[in-house]
N, C-alpha and C. Protein backbone atom coordinates (compact mmCIF):
# COMPACT_ATOMS: atom_id res chain seq x y z
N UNK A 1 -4.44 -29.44 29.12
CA UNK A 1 -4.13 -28.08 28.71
C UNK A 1 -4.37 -27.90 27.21
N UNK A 2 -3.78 -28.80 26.46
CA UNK A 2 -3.79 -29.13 25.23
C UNK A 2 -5.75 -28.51 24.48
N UNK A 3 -6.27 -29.54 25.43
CA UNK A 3 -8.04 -29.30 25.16
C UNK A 3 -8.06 -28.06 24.99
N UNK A 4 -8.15 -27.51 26.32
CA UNK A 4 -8.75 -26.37 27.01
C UNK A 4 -8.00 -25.21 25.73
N UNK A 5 -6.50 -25.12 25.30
CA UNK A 5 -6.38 -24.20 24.71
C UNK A 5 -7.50 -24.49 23.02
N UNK A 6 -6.99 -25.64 22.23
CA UNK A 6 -7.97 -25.59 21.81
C UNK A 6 -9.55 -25.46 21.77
N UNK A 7 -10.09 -24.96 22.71
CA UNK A 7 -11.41 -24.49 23.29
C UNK A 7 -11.40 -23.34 22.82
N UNK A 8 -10.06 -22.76 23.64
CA UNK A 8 -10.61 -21.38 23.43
C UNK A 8 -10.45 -20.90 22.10
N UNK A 9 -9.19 -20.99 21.08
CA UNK A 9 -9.06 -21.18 20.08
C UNK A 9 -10.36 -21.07 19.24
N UNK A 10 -10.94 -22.35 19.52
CA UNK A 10 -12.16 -22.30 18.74
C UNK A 10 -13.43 -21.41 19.36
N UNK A 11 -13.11 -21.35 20.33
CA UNK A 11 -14.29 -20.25 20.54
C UNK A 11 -14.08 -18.96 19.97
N UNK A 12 -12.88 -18.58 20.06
CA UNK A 12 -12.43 -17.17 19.52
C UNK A 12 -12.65 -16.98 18.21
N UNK A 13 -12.64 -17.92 17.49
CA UNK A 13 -12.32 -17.96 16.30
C UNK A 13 -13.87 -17.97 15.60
N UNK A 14 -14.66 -18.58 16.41
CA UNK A 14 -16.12 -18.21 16.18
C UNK A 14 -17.29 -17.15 16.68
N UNK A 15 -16.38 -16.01 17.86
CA UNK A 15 -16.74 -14.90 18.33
C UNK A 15 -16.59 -13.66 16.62
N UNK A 16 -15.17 -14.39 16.61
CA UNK A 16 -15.01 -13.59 15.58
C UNK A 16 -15.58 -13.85 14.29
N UNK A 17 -15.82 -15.13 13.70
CA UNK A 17 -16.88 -14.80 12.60
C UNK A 17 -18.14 -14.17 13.14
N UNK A 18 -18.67 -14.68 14.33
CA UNK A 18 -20.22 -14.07 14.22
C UNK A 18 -19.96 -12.51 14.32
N UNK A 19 -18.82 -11.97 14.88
CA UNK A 19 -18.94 -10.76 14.84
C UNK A 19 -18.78 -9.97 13.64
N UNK A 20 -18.03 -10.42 12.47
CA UNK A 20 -17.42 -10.17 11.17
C UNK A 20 -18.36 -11.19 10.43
N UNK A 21 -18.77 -10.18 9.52
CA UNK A 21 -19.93 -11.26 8.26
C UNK A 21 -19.13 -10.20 6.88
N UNK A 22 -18.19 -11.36 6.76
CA UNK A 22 -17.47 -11.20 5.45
C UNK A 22 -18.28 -11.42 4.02
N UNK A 23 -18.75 -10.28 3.30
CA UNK A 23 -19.41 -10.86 1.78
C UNK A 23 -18.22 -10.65 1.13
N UNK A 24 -18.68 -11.77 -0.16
CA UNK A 24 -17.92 -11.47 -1.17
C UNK A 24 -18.42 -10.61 -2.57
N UNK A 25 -18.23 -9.85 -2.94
CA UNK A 25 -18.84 -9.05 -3.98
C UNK A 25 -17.85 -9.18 -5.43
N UNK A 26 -18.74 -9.56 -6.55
CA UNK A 26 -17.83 -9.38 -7.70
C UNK A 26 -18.17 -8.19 -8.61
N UNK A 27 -17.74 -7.59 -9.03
CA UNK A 27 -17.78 -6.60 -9.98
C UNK A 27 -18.02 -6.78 -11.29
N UNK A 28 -18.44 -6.11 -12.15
CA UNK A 28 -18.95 -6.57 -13.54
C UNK A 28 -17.86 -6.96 -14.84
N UNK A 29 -16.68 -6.66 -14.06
CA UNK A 29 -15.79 -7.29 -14.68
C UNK A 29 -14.99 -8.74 -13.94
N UNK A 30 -15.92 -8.96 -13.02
CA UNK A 30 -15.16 -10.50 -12.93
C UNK A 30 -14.42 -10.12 -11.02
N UNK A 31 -13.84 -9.22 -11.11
CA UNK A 31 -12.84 -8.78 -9.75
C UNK A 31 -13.45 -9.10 -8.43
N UNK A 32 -13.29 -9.93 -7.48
CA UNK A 32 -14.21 -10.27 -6.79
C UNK A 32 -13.21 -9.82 -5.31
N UNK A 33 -14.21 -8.88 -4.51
CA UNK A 33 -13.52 -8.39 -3.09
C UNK A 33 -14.50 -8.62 -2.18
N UNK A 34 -13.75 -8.68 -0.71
CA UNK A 34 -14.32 -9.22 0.12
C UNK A 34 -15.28 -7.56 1.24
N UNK A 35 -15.71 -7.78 1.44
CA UNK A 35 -16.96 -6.44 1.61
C UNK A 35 -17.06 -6.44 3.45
N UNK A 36 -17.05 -5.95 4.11
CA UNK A 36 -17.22 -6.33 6.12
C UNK A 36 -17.85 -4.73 6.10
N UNK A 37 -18.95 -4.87 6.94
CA UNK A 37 -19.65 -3.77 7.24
C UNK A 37 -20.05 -3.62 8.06
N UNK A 38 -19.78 -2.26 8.90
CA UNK A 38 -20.49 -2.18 10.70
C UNK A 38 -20.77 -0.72 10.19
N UNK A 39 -22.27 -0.56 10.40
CA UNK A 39 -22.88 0.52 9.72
C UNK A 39 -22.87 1.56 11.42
N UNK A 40 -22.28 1.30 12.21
CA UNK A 40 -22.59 1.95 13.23
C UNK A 40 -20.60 2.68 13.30
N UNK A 41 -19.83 2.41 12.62
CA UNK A 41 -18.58 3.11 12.63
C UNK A 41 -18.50 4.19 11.15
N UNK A 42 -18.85 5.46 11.29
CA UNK A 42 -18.77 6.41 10.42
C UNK A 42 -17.73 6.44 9.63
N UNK A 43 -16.91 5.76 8.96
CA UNK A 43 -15.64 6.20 8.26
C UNK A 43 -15.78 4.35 7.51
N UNK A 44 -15.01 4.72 6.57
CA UNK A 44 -15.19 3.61 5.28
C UNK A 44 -12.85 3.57 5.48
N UNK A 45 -13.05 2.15 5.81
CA UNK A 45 -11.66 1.63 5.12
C UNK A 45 -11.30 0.88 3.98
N UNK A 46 -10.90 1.24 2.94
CA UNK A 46 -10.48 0.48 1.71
C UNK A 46 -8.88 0.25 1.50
N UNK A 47 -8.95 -1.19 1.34
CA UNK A 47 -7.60 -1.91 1.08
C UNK A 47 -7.52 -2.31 -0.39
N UNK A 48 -6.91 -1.94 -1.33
CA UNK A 48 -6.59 -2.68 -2.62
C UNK A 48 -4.87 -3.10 -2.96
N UNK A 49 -5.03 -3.92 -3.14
CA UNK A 49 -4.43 -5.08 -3.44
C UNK A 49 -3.86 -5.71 -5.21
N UNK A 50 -2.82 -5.12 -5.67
CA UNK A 50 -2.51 -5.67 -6.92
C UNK A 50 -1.38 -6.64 -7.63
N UNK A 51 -1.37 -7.22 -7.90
CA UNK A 51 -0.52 -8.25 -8.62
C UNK A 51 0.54 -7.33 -9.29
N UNK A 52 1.83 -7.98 -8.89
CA UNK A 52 3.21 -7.13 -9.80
C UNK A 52 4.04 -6.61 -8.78
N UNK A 53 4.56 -5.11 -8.24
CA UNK A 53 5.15 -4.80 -7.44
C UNK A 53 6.92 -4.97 -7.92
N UNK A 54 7.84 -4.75 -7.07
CA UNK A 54 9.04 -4.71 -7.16
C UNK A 54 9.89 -5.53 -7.70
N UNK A 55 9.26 -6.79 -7.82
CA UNK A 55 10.35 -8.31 -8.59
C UNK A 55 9.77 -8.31 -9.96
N UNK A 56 8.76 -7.41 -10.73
CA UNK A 56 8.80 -7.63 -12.22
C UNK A 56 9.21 -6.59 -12.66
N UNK A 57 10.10 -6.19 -12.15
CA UNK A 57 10.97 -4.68 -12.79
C UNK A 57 12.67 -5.55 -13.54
N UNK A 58 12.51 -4.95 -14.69
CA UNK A 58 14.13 -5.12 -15.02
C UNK A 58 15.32 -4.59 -14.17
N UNK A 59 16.27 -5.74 -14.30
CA UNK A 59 17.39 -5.30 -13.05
C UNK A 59 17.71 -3.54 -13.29
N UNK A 60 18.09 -3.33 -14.80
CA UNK A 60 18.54 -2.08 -14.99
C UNK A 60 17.10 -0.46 -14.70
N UNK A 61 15.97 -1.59 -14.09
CA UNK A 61 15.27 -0.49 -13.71
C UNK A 61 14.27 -0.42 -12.23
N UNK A 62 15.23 -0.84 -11.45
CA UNK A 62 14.85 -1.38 -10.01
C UNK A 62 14.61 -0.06 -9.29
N UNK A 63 13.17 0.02 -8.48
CA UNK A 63 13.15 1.10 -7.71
C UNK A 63 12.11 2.02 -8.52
N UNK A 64 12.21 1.69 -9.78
CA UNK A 64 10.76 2.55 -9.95
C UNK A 64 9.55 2.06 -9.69
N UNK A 65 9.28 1.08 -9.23
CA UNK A 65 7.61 1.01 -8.79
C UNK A 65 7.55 1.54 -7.73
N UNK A 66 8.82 1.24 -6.73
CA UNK A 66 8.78 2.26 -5.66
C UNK A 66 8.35 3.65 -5.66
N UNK A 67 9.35 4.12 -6.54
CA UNK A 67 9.08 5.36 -6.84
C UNK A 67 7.67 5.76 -7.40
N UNK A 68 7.34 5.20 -8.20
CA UNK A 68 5.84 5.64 -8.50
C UNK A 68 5.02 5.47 -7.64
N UNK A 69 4.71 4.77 -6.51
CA UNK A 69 4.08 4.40 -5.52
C UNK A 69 4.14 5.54 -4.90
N UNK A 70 5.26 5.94 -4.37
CA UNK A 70 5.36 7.31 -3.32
C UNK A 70 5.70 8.66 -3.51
N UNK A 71 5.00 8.10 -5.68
CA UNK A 71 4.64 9.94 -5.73
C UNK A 71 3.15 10.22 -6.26
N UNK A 72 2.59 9.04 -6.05
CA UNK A 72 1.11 8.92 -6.36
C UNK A 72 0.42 9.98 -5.27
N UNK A 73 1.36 10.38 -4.07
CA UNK A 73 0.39 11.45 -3.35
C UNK A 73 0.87 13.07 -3.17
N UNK A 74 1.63 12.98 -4.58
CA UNK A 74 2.21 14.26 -4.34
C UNK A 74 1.37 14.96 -6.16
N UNK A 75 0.49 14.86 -6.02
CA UNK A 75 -0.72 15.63 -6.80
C UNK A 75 -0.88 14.90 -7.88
N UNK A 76 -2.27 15.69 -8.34
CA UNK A 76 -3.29 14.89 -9.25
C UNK A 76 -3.90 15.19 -9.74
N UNK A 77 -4.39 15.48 -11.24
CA UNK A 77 -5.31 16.53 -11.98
C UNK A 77 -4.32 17.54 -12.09
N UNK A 78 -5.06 18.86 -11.44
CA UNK A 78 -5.20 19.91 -11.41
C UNK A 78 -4.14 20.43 -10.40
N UNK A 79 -4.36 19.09 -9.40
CA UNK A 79 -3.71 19.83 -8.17
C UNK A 79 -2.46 19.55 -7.51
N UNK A 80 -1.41 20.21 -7.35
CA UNK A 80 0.19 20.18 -7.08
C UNK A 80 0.46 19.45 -5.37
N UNK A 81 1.33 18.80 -5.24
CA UNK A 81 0.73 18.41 -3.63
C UNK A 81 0.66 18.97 -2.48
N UNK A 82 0.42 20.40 -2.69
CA UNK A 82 0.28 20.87 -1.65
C UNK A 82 -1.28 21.07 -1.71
N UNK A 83 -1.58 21.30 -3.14
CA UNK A 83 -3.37 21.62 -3.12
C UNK A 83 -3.52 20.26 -2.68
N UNK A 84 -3.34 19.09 -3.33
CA UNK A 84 -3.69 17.57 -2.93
C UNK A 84 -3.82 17.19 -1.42
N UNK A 85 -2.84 17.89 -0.97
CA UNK A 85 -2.43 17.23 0.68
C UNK A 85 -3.76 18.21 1.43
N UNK A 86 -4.15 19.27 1.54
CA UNK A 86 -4.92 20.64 1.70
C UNK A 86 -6.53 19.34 1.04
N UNK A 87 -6.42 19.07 0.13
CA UNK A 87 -8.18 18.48 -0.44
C UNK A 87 -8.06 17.13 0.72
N UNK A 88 -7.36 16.54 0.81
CA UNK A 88 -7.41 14.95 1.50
C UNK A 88 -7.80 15.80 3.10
N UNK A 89 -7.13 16.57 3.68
CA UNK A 89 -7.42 17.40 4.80
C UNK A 89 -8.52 17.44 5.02
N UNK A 90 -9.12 18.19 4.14
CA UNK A 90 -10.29 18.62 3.83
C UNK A 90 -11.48 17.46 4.07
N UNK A 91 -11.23 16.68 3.26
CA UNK A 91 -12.24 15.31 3.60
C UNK A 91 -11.71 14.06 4.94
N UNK A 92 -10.89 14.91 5.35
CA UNK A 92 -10.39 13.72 6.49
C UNK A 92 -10.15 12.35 6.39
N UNK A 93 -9.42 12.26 5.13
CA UNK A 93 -8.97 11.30 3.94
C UNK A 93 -7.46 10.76 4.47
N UNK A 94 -7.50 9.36 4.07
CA UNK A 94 -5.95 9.23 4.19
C UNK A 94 -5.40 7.84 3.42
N UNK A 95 -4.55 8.09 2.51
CA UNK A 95 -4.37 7.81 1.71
C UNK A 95 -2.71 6.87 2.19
N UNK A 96 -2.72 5.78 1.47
CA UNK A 96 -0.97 5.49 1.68
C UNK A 96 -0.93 4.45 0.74
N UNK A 97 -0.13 4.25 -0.36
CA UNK A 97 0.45 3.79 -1.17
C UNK A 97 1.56 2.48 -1.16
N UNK A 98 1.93 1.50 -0.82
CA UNK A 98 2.86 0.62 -0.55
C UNK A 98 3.48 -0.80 -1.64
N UNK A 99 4.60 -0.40 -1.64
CA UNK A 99 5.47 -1.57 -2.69
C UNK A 99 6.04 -2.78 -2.64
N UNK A 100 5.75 -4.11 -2.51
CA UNK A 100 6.07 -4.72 -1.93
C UNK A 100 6.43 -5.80 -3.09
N UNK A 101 7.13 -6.87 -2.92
CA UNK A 101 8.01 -7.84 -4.05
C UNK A 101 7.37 -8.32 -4.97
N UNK A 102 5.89 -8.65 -4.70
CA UNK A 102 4.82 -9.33 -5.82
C UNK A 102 3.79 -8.57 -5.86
N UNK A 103 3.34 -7.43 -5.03
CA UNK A 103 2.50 -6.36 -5.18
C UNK A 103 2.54 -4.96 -4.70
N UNK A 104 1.45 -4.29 -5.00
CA UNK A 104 0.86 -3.14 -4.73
C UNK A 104 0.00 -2.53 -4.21
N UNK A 105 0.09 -2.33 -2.95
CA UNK A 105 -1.15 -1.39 -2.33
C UNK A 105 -1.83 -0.75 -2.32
N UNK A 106 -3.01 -0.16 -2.31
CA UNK A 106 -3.48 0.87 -1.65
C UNK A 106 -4.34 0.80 -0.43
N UNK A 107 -4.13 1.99 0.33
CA UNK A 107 -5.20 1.69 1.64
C UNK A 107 -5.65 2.95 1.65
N UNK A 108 -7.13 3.28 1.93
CA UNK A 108 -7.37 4.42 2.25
C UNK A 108 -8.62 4.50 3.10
N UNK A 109 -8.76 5.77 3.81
CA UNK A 109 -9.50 5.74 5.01
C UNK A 109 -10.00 7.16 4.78
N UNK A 110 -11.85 7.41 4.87
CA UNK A 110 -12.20 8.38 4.87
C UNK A 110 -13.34 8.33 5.49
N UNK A 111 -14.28 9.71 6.33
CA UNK A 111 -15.01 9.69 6.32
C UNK A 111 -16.78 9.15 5.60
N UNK A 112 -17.72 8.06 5.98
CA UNK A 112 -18.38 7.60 5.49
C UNK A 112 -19.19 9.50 4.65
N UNK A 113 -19.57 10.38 5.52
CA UNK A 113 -20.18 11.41 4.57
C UNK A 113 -19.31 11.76 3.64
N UNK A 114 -17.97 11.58 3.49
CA UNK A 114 -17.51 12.00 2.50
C UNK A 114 -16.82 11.23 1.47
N UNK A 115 -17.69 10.31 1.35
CA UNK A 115 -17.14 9.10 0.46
C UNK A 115 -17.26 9.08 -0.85
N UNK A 116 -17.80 10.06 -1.41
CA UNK A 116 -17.97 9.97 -3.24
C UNK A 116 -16.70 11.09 -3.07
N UNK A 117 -16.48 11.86 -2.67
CA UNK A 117 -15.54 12.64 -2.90
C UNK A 117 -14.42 12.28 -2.35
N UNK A 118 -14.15 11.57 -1.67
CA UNK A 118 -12.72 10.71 -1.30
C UNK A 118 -12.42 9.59 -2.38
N UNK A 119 -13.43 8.50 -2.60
CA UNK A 119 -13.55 8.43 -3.69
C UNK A 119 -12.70 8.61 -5.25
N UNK A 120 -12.97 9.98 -5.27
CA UNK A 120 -13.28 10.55 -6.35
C UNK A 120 -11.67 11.28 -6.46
N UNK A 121 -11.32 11.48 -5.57
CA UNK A 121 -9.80 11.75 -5.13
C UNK A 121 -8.63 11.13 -5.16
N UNK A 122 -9.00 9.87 -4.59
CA UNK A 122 -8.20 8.68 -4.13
C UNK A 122 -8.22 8.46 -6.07
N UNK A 123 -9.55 8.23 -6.84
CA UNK A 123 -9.11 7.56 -8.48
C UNK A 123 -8.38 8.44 -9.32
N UNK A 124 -8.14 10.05 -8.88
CA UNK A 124 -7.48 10.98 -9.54
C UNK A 124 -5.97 10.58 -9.64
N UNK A 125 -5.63 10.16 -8.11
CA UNK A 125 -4.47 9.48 -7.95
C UNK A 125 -3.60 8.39 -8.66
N UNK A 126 -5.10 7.60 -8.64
CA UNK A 126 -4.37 6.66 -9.81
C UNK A 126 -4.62 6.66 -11.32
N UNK A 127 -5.78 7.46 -11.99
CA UNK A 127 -5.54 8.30 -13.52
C UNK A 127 -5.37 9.25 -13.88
N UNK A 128 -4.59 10.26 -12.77
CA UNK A 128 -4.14 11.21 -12.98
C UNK A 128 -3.34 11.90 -12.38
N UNK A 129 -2.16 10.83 -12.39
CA UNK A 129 -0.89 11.35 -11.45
C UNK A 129 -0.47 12.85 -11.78
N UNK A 130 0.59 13.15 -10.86
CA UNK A 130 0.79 14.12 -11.92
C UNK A 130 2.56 14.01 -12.39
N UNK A 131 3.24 13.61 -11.44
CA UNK A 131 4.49 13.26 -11.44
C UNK A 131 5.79 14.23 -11.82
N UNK A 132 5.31 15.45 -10.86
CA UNK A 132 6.02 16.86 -11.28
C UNK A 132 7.58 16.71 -11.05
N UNK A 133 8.72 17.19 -12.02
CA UNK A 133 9.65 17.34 -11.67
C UNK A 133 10.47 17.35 -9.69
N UNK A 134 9.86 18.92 -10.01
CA UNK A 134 10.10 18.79 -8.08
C UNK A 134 9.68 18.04 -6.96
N UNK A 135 8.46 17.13 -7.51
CA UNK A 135 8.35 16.29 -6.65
C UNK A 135 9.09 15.25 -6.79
N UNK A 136 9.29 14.54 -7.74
CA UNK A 136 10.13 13.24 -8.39
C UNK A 136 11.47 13.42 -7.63
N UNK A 137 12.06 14.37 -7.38
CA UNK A 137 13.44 14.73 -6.89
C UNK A 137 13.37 14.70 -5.43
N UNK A 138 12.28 15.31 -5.23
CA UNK A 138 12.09 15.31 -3.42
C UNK A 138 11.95 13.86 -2.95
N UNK A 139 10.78 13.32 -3.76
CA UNK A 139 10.65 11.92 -3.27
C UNK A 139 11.75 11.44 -3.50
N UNK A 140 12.38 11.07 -4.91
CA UNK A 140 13.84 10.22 -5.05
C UNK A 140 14.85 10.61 -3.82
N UNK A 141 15.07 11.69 -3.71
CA UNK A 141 16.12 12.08 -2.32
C UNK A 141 15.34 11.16 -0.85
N UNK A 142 14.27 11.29 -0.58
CA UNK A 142 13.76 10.95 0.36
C UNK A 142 13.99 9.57 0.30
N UNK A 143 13.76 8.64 -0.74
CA UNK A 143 14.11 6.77 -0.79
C UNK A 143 15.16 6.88 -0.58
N UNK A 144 16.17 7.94 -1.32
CA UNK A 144 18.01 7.55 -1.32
C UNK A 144 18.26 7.74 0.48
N UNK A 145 17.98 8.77 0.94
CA UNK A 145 18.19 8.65 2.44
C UNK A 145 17.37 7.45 3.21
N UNK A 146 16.15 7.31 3.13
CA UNK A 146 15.73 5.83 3.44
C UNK A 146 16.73 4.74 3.23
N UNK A 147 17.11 4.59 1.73
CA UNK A 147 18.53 3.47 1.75
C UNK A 147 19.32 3.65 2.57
N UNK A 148 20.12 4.60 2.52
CA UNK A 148 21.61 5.08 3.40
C UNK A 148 20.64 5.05 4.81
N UNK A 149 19.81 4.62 5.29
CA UNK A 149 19.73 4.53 6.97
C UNK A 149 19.16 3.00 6.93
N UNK A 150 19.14 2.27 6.10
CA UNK A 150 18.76 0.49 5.98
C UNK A 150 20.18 0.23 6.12
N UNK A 151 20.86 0.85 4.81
CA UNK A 151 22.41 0.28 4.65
C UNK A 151 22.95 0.42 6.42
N UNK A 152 22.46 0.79 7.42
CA UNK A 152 23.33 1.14 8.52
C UNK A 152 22.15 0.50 9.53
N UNK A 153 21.43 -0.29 9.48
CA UNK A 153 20.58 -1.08 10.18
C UNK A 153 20.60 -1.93 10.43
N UNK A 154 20.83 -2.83 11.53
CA UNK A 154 21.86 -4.35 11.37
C UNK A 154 20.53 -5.16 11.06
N UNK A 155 18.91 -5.23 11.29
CA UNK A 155 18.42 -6.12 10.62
C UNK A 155 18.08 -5.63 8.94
N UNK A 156 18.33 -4.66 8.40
CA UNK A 156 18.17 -4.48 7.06
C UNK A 156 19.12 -5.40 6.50
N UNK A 157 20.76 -5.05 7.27
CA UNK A 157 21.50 -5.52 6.28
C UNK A 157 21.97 -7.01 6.69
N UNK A 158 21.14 -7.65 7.56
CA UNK A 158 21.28 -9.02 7.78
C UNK A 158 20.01 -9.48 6.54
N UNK A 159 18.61 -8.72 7.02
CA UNK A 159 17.56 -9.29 5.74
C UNK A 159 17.91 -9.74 4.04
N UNK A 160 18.79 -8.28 3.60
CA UNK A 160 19.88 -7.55 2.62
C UNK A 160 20.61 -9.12 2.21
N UNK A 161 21.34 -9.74 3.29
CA UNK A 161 22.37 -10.43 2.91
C UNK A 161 21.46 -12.04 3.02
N UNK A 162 20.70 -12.02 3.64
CA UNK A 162 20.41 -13.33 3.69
C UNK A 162 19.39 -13.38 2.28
N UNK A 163 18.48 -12.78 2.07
CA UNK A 163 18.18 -12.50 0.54
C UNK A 163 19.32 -12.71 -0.44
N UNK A 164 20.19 -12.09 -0.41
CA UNK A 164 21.44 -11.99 -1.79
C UNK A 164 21.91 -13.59 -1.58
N UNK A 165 22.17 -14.30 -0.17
CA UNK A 165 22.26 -15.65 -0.24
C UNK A 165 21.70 -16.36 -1.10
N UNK A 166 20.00 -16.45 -0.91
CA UNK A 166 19.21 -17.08 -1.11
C UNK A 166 18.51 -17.52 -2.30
N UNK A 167 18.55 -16.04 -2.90
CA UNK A 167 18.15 -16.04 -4.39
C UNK A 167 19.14 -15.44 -5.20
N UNK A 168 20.34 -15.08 -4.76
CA UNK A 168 21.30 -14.53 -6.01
C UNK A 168 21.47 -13.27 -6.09
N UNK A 169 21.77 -12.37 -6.44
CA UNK A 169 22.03 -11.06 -7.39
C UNK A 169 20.80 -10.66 -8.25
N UNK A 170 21.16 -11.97 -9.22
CA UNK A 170 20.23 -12.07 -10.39
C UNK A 170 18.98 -11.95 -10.20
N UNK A 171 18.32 -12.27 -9.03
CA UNK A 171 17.32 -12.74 -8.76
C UNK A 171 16.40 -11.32 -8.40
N UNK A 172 15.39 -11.19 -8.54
CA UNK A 172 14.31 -9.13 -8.05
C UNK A 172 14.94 -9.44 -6.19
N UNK A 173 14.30 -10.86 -6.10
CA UNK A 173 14.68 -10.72 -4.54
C UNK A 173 15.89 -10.47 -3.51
N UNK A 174 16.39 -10.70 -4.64
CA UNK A 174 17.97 -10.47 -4.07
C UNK A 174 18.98 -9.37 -4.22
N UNK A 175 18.75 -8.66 -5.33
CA UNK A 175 18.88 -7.69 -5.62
C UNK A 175 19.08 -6.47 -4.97
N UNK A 176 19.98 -5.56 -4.57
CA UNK A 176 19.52 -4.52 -3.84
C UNK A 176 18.71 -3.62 -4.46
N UNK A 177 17.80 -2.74 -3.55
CA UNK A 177 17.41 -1.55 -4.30
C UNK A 177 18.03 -0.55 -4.96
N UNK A 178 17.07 -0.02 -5.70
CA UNK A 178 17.79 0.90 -6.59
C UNK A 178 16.33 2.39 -6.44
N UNK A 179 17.39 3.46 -6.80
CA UNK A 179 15.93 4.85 -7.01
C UNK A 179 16.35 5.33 -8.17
């Protein structure tokens, strides 16, 4: 049995490279990402990936990377997020932002014809937040109720406690959140 699963194992595992031809591409500054292309699926997925995230925040300022993360789609430039949400529509764009203990996400998914302008949207986002009052408040309310329904989740607040075990108070990981 032992064989046979390793068989298939390895067969699978080589269906799937020949089917996936991973390049690696570096950029002229050094940044090197991994590239997969099936020119026969119309829409472009991009994953980025950054160093930092929620555990290099000072204790007394926990919760803002969060926060900046999930107001990166509430407008940009010019445009307030309702024009923002209305342009991503528009290009059949989709955008999502994510915070996690040692990094930072982005993922986004758009139409291949409309890729300089998704693009071009998606980088507004990140040099040109806009970070409006009324949104800052909407989003902050929206994490604080996210907390208050973890705090009442028996695997949040088992995760919650076995973290505060593990690494302390002191520690980003252990730490509760903060908005």
């Amino acid at each position: 049995m032992r064989f046979v699963l390793g068989f298939l194992i390895a067969g699978f595992a080589s269906f799937c490279q020949a089917a996936t031809d991973i390049q690696v591409v570096t950029s002229p500054n050094g940044h090197k990402a991994w590239l997969v292309e099936e020119r026969g699926i119309p829409f472009v997925a991009l994953e980025l990936l950054f160093d930092g995230g929620a555990s290099i925040e000072p204790a007394e300022q926990r919760g803002g990377v969060n926060l900046m993360m999930a107001l990166l789609e509430e407008g940009a430039a010019k445009m307030d997020a309702q024009a923002f949400t209305k342009a991503k529509e528009n290009l059949a764009a989709s955008f999502s932002y994510q915070t996690y203990p040692d990094s930072v996400s982005i993922s986004a998914r758009f139409l291949t014809e409309s890729q300089d302008q998704s693009v071009g949207l998606l980088r507004q986002t990140l040099l040109e937040p806009r970070f409006d009052i009324e949104a800052i408040e909407r989003v902050r309310a929206q994490i604080i109720a996210g907390m208050k329904s973890d705090a009442k989740d028996p695997a949040e607040i088992a995760r919650a406690a076995f973290n505060q075990e593990a690494f302390g108070l002191s520690h980003p990981y252990g730490s509760p959140k903060q908005c």
